[in-house]
Protein backbone atom coordinates (compact mmCIF):
# COMPACT_ATOMS: atom_id res chain seq x y z
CA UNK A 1 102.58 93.31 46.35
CA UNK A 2 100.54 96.76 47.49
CA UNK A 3 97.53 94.34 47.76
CA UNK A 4 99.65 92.03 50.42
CA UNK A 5 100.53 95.36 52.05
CA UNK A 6 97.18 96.92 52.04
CA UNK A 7 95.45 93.41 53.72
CA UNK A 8 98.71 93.85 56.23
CA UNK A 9 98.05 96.99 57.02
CA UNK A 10 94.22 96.60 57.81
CA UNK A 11 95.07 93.86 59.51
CA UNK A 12 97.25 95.61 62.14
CA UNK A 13 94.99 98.87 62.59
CA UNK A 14 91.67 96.26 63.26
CA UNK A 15 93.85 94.87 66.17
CA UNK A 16 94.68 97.99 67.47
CA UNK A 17 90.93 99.31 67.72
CA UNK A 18 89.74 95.64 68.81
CA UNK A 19 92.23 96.22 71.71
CA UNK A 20 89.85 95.61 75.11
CA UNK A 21 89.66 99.58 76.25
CA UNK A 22 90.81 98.69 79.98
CA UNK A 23 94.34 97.37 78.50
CA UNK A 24 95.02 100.74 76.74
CA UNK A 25 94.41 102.74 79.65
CA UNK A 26 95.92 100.66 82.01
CA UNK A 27 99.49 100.84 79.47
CA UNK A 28 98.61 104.92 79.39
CA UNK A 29 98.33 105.79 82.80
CA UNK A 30 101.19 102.94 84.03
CA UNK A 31 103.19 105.10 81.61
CA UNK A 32 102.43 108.78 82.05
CA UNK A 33 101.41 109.16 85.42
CA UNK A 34 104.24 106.91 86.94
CA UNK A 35 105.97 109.71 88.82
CA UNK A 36 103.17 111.98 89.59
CA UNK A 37 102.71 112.37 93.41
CA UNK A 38 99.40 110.48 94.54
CA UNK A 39 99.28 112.15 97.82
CA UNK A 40 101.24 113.12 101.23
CA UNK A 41 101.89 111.03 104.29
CA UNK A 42 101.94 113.76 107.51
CA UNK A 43 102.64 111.74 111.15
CA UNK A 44 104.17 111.91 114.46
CA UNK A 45 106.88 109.70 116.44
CA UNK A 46 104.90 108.02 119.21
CA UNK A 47 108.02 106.97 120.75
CA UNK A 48 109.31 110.97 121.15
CA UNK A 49 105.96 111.15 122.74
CA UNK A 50 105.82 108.87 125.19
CA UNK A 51 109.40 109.63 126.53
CA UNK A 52 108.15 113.07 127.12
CA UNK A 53 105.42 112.03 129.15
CA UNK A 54 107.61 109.44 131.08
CA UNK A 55 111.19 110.82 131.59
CA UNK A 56 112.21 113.45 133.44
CA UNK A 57 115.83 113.86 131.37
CA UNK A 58 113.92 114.04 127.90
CA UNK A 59 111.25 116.73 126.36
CA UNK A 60 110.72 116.62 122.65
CA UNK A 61 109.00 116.05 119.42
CA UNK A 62 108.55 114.85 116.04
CA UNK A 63 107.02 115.81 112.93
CA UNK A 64 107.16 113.10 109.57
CA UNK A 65 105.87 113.42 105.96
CA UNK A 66 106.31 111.67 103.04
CA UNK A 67 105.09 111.95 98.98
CA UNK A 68 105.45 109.47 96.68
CA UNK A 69 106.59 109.37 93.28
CA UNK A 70 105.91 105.54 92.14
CA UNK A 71 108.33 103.57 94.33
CA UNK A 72 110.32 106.07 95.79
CA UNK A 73 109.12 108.24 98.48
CA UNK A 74 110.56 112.23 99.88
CA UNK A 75 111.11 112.06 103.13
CA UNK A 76 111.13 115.16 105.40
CA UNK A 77 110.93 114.71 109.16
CA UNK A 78 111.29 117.82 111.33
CA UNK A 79 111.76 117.90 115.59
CA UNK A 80 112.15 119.66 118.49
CA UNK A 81 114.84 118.06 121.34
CA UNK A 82 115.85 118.50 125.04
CA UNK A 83 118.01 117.07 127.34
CA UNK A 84 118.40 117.81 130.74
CA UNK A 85 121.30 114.97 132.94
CA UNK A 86 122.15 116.03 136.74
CA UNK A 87 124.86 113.88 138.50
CA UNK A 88 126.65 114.43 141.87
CA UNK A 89 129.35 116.55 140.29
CA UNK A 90 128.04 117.74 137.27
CA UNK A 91 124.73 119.03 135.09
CA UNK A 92 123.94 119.58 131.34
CA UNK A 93 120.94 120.69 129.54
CA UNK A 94 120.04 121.24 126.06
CA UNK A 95 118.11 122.11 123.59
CA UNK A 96 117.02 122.83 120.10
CA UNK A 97 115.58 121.80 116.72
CA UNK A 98 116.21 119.51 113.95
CA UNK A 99 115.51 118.43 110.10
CA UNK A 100 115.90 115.81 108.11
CA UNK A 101 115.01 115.43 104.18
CA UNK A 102 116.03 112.25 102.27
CA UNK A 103 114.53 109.39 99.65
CA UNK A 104 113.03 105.91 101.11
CA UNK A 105 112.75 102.87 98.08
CA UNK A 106 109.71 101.07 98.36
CA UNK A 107 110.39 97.13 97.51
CA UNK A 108 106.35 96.08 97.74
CA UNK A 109 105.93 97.25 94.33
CA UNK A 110 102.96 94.74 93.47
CA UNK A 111 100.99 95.50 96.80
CA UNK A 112 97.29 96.96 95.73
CA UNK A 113 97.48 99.21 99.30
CA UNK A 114 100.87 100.56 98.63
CA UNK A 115 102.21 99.04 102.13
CA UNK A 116 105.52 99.90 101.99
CA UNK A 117 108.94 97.63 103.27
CA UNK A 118 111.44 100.84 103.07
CA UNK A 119 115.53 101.67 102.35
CA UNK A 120 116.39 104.98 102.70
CA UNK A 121 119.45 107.78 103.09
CA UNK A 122 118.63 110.65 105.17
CA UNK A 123 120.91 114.06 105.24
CA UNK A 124 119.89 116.01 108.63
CA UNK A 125 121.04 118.96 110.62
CA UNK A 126 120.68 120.48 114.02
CA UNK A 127 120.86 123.74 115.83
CA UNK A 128 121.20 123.76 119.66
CA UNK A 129 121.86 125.39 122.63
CA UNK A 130 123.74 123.84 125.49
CA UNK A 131 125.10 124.55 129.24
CA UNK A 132 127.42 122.54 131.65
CA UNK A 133 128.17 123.13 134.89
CA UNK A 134 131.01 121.09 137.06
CA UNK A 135 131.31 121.43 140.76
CA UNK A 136 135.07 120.73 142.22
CA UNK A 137 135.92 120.02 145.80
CA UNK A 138 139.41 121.28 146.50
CA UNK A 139 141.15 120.56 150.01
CA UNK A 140 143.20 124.14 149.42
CA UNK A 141 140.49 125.93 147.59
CA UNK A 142 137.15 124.30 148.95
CA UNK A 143 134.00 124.08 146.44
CA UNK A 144 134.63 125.26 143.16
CA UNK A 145 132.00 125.68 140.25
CA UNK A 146 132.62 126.32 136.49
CA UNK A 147 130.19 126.94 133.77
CA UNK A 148 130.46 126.22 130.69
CA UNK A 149 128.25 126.86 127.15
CA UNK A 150 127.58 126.98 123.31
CA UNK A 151 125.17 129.46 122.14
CA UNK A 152 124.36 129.01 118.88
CA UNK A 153 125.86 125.07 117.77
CA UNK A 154 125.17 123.64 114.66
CA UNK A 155 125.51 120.16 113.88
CA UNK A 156 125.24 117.70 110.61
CA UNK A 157 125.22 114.01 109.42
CA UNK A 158 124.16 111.07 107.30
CA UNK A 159 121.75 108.78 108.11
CA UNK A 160 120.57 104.85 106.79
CA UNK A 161 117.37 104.23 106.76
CA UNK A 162 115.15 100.82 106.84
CA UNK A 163 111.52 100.36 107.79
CA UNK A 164 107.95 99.34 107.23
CA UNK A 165 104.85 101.59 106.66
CA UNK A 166 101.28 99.56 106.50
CA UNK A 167 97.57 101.09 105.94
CA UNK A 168 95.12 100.06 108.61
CA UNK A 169 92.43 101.86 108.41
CA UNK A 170 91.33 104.43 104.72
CA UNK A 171 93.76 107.27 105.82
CA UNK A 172 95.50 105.89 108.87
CA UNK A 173 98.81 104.19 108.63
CA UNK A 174 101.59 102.57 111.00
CA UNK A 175 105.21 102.46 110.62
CA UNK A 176 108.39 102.38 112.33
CA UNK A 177 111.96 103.62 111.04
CA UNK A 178 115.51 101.95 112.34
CA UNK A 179 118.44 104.91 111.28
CA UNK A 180 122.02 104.10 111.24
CA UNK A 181 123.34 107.48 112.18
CA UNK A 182 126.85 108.44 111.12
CA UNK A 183 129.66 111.27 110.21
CA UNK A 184 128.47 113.16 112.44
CA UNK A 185 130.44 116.74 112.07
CA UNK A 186 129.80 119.96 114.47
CA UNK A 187 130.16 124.07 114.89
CA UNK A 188 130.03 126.46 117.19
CA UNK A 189 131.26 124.58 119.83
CA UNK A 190 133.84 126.69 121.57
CA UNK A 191 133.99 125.91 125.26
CA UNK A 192 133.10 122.20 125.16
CA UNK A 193 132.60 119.86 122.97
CA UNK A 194 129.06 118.94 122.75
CA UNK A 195 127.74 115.95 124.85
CA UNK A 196 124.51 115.69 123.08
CA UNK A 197 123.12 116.41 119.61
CA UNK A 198 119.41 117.15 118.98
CA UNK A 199 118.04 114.28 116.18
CA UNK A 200 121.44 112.58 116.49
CA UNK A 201 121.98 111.80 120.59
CA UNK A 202 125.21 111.08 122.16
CA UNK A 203 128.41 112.19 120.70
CA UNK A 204 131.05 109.94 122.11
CA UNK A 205 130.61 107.25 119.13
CA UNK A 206 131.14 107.64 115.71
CA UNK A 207 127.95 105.99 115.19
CA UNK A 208 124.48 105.93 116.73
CA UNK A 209 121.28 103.64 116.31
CA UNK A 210 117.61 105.48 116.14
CA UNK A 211 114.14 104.12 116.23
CA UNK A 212 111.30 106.08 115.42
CA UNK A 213 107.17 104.19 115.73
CA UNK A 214 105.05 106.52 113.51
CA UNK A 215 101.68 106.94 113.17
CA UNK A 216 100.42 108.71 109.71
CA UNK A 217 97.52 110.44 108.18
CA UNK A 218 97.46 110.42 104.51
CA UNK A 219 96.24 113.34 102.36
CA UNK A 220 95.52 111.90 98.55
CA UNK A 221 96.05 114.04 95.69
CA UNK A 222 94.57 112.08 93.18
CA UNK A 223 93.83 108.78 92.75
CA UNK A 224 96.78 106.16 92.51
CA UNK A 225 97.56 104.49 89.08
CA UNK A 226 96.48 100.56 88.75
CA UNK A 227 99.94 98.32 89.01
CA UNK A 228 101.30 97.26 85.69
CA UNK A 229 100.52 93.65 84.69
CA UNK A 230 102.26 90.53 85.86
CA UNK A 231 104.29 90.12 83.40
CA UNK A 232 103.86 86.32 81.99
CA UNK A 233 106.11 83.28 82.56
């Protein structure tokens, strides 16, 4: 009996040594360096960009990074907003600055360049400033013109997130981000209610649609771990 245990053990320890080298570190590093952050993903919106350039009722921009941590991503995007809408009877302006920070899911798990096809859940917040005026024409009274304005409004909501992000060129990448916006909830707005949100846009829906075209430059920390095996059929 200890000789049929002695021959087994042998047996297994000569199949652990003869194990090819490549396997073991591949089953090492697949394990222990799963969540470790390969690098950071810093962009721009191209789209905030452009409208800048373009439209007179819109000045702004936006900031995006990302790190990874195996298939899901922190997202942090940070922006600057303006609006400025003149009509016969009425003008607005604002202006201010927004965040967002959330996680995306990457479902291109087996892709060797780490393209990305994205869901995500954003939380983001906004502080603005904001001024209305409305001129009245009165047949008693004549021309009449009241101001109105929040200071110092804050703003908050929730946000869905789908996308793609692709690698083009070593450290350049491309991507675009649709955002369901929603629950949108408000301070500091005590003379009006606020027309326009900065990150968010109009506030007479309960929901809003966003679409962001990115382009990124990656910064690697360290190279990325190799994909675990397919596993077989």
């Amino acid at each position: 009996m200890r000789s049929l245990f002695s021959i087994a053990f042998l047996l297994s320890a000569f199949a652990t040594f003869a194990q090819p080298k490549d396997t073991l570190t591949v089953s090492v590093d697949t394990v222990k360096n799963r969540f470790l952050p390969t690098g950071i993903r810093i962009g721009t919106d191209v789209i905030a960009l452009i409208k800048t350039q373009r439209q007179d009722d819109f000045k702004g921009w936006e900031i995006n990074a990302d790190v990874d941590f195996n298939r899901y991503y922190l997202a942090v995007d940070y922006g600057s907003w303006g609006r400025n809408f003149l009509t016969d009877s009425a003008t607005y302006q604002n202006d201010g600055r927004y965040w967002r920070v959330g996680v995306d899911v990457n479902f291109l798990l087996k892709d060797v360049e780490r393209n990305m096809f994205f869901l995500g859940l954003r939380y983001g917040r906004a502080r603005y400033n904001e001024q209305m005026t409305v001129i009245s024409d009165d047949d008693v009274w004549g021309a009449n013109t009241d101001s109105y304005e929040n200071a110092a409004a804050t703003a908050r909501w929730l946000e869905l997130t789908t996308g793609i992000k692709v690698k083009i060129y070593k450290f350049i990448w491309l991507g675009y981000t649709a955002r369901f916006k929603f629950g949108l909830k408000g301070k500091g707005q005590n003379e009006m209610l606020s027309h326009d949100v900065p990150g968010y846009g109009r506030t007479d829906k309960e929901t809003a649609w966003g679409f962001n075209y990115q382009i990124f430059f990656r910064i690697p920390f360290r190279p990325a771990p190799p994909l675990p095996p397919a596993k077989k059929k």
